[in-house]
Protein backbone atom coordinates (compact mmCIF):
# COMPACT_ATOMS: atom_id res chain seq x y z
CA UNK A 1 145.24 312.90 15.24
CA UNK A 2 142.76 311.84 12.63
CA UNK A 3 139.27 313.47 12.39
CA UNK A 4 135.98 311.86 12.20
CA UNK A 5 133.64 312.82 8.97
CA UNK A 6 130.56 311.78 9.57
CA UNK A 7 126.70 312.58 8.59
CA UNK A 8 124.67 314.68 11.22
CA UNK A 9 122.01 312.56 13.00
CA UNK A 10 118.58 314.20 12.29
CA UNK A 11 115.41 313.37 11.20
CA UNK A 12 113.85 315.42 8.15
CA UNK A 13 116.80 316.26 7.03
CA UNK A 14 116.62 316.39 2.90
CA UNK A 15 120.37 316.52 2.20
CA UNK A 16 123.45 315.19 3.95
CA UNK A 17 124.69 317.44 6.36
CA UNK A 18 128.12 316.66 7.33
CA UNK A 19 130.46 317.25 10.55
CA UNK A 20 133.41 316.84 12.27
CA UNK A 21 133.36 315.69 15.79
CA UNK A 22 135.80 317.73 17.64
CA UNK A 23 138.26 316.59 19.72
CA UNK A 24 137.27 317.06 23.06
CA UNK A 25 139.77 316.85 26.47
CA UNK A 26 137.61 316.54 29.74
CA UNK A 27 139.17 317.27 33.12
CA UNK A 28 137.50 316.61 36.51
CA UNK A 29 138.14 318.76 39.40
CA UNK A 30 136.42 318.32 43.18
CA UNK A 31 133.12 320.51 42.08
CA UNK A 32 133.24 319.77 38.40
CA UNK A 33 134.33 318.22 35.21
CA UNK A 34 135.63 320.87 32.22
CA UNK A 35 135.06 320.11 28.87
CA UNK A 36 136.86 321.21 26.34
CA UNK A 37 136.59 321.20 22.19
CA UNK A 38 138.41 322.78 19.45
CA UNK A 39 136.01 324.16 17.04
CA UNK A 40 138.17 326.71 14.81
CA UNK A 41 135.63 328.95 12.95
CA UNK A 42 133.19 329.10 15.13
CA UNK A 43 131.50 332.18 16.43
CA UNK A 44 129.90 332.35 19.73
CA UNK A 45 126.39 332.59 18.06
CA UNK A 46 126.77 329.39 16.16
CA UNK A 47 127.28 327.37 18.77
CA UNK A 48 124.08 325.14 20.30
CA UNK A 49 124.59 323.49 23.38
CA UNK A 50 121.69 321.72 24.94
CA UNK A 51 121.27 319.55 28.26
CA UNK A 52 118.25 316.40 28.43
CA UNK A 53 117.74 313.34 30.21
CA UNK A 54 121.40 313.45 30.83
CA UNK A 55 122.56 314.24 27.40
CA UNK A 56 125.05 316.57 26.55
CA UNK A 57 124.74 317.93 22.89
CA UNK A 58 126.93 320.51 20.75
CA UNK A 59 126.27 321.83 18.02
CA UNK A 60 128.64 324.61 15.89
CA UNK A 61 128.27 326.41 12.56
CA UNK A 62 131.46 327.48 10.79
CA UNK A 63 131.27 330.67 9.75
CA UNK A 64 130.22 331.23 5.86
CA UNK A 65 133.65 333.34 5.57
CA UNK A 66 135.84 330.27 6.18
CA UNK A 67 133.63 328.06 4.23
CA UNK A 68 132.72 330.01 0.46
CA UNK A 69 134.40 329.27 -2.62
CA UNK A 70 134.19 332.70 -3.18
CA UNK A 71 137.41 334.62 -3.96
CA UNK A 72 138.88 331.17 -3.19
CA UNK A 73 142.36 330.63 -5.43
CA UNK A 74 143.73 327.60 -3.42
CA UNK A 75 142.48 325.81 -0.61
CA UNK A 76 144.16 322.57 1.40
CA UNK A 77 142.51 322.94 4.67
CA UNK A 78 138.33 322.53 5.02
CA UNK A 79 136.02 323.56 7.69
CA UNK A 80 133.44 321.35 8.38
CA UNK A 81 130.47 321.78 10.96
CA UNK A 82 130.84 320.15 14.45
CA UNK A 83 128.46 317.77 16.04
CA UNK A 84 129.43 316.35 19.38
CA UNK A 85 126.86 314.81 21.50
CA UNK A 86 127.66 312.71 25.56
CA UNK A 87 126.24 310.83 28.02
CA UNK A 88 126.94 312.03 31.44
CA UNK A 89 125.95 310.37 34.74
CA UNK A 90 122.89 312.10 37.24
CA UNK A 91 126.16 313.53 38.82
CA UNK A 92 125.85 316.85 36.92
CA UNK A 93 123.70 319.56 38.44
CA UNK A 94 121.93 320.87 35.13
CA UNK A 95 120.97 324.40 36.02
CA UNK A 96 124.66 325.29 36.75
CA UNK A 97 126.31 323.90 33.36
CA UNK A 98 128.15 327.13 32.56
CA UNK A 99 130.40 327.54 28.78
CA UNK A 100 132.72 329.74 27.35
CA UNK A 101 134.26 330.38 23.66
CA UNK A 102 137.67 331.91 23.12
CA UNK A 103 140.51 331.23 20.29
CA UNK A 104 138.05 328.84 18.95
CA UNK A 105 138.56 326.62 21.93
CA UNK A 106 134.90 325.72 23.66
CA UNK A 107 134.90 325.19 27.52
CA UNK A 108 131.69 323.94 29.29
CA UNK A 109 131.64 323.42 32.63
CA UNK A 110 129.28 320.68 34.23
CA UNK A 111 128.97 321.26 38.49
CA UNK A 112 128.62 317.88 40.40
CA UNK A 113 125.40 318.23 42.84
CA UNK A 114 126.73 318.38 46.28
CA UNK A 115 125.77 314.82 47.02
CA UNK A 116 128.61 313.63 44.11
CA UNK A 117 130.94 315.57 45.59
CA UNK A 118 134.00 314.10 47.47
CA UNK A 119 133.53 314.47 51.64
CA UNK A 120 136.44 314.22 53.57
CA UNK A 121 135.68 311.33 56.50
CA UNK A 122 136.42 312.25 59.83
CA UNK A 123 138.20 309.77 61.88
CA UNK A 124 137.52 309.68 65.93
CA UNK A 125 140.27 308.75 68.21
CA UNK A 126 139.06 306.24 71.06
């Protein structure tokens, strides 16, 4: 699995500030579809995640311990910041997207509004 290097999309912004977009598995159940994105080094305060005009955005900061040269003898694997950012469809009721962080392994949940749902149809005998 290769992994994308690419320059953070922000205005202002007065030197590049690079990131890895994580790979990301999405799963959709009857109430909801589950997200989920390995960012390894990531603490649960350096991780942004912000819902508008249907827009999913993440954001995560590696933790300065995984990323100084400090002490540093030998070093083959890099941790880069993580920028991931979707489009979702007016499917998603916003004020119930829930997310989680464990083993470096981010889950956000995004609840369908009832109306997205799947109904069941009854069918009437004649």
């Amino acid at each position: 699995m290769a992994t994308q290097l690419a320059q953070k999309p922000e205005q202002n912004v007065k030197k590049p500030d690079y990131v890895i977009t994580p790979p990301v598995d999405i799963y959709e159940t009857d109430n909801e579809y589950v997200l989920k994105a390995d960012m390894p080094g990531v603490a649960k305060d350096n991780v942004n995640i912000t819902f508008n005009n249907n827009e999913l955005e993440i954001t995560g900061k590696v933790d300065e311990q995984y990323t100084s040269n400090e002490n540093m003898t030998y070093r083959e694997y890099t941790l880069f910041n993580y920028y991931r950012k979707f489009v979702v469809s007016n499917a998603i009721n916003p004020e119930g997207i829930s997310a989680s962080l464990e083993n470096g392994v981010l889950t956000v949940k995004l609840p369908k509004r009832e109306e997205a749902k799947p109904k069941k149809i009854e069918i009437k005998a004649e």
